[in-house]
Protein backbone atom coordinates (compact mmCIF):
# COMPACT_ATOMS: atom_id res chain seq x y z
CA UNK A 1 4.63 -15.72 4.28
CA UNK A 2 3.84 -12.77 6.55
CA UNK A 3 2.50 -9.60 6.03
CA UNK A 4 2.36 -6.73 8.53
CA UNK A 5 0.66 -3.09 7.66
CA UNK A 6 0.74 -0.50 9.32
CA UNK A 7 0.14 3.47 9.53
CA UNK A 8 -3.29 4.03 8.79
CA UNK A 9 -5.50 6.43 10.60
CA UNK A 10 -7.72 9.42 10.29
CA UNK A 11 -6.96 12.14 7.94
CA UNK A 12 -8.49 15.28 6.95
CA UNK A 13 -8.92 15.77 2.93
CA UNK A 14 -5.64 16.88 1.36
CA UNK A 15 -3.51 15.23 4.39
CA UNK A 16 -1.23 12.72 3.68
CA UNK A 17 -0.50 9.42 5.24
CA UNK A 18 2.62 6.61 4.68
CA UNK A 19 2.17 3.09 4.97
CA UNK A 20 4.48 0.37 5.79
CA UNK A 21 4.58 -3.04 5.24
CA UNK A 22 6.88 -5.43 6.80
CA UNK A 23 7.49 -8.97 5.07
CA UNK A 24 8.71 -12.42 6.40
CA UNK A 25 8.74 -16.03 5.10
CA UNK A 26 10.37 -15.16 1.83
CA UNK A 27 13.03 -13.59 -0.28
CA UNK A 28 11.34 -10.06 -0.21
CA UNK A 29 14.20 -8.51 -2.47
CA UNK A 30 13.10 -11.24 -5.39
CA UNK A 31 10.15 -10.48 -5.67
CA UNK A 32 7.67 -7.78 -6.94
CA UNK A 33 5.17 -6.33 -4.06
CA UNK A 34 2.34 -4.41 -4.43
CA UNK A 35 -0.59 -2.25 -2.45
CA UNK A 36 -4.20 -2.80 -2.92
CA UNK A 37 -7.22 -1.37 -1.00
CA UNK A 38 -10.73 -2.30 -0.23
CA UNK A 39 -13.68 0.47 0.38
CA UNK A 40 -16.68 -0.93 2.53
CA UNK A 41 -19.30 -2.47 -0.04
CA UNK A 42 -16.62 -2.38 -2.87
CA UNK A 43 -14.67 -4.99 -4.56
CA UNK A 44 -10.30 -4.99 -3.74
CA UNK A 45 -8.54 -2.73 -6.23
CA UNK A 46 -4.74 -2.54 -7.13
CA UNK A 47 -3.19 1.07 -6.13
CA UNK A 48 0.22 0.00 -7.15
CA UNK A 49 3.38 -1.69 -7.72
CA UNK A 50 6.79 -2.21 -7.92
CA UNK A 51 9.75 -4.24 -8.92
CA UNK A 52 12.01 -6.31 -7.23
CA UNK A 53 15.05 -3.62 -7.23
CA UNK A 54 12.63 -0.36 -6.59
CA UNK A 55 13.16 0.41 -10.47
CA UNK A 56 9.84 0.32 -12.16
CA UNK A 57 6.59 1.39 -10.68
CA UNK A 58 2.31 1.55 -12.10
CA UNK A 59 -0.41 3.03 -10.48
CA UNK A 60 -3.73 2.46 -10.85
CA UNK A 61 -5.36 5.86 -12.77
CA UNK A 62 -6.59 7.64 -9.74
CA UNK A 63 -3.84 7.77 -7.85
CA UNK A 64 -1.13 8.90 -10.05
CA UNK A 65 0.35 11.63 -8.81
CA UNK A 66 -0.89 11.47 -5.79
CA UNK A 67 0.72 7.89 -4.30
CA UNK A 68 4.10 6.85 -4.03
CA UNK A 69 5.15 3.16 -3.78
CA UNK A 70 8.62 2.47 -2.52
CA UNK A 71 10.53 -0.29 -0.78
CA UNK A 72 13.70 -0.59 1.07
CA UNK A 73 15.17 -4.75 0.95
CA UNK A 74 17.59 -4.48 3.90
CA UNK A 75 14.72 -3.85 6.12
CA UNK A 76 12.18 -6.03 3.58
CA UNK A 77 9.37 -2.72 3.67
CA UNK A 78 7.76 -1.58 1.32
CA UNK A 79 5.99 1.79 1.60
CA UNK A 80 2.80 3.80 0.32
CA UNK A 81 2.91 7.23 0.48
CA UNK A 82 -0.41 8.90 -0.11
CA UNK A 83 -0.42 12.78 -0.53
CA UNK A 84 -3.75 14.62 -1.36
CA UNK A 85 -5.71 12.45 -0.07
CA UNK A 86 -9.75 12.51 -0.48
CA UNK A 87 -12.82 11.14 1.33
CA UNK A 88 -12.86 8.63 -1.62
CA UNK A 89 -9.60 6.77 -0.69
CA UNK A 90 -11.40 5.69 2.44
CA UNK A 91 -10.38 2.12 2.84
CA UNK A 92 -8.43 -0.93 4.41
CA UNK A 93 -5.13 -0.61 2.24
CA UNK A 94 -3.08 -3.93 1.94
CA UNK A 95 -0.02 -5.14 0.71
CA UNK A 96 0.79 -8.40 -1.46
CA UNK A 97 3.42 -10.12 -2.66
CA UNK A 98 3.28 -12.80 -5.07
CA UNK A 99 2.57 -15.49 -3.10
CA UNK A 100 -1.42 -15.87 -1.59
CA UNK A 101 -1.42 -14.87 1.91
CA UNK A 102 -3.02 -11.28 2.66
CA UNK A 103 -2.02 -9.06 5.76
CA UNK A 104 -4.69 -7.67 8.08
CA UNK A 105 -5.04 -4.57 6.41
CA UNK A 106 -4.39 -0.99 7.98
CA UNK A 107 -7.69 1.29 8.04
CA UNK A 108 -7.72 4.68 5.93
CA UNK A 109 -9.97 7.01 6.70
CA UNK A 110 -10.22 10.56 5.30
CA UNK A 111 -12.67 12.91 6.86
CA UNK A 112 -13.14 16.02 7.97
């Protein structure tokens, strides 16, 4: 199982950012994926998920409304995409399939 993510960066508050995550070592369209994210001196929290097909997603309580979690199978991606963003989604964002292995991360920053 591999895990690439990518598109992080620097943002000002209220910019948005996408994310991508490119899977290997598996059959991505079987399987449920999901983002999490890590702030420095915090514990990992889930941001969100979604089904196998793309048909159901949850968010975690803070972002709703704000995130969007997609994925497309024929290229096995799945995507975050983070509108009105703020200083407190500052973080290395991840994302997970079922199976153990975590990616490297892509940094988040927002700042003005």
């Amino acid at each position: 199982v591999q895990l690439v993510e990518s598109g992080g960066g620097l943002v000002q508050p209220g910019g948005s950012l996408r994310l991508s995550c490119v899977a290997s070592g598996f059959t991505f369209s079987s399987y449920f994926m999901s983002w999490y994210r890590q702030a420095p001196g915090k514990e990992r929290e889930l941001v969100a998920v979604i089904t196998s097909d793309g048909g159901s997603t949850t968010y975690a309580d803070s972002m709703k409304g704000r995130f969007t979690i997609s994925r497309d199978n024929a290229k096995n991606t799945v995507y975050l995409q983070m509108n009105s963003l703020k200083p407190e989604d500052t973080a290395v964002y991840y994302c997970k399939s079922p199976f153990p292995r975590w990616g490297q991360g892509t940094q988040v920053t927002v700042s003005s």
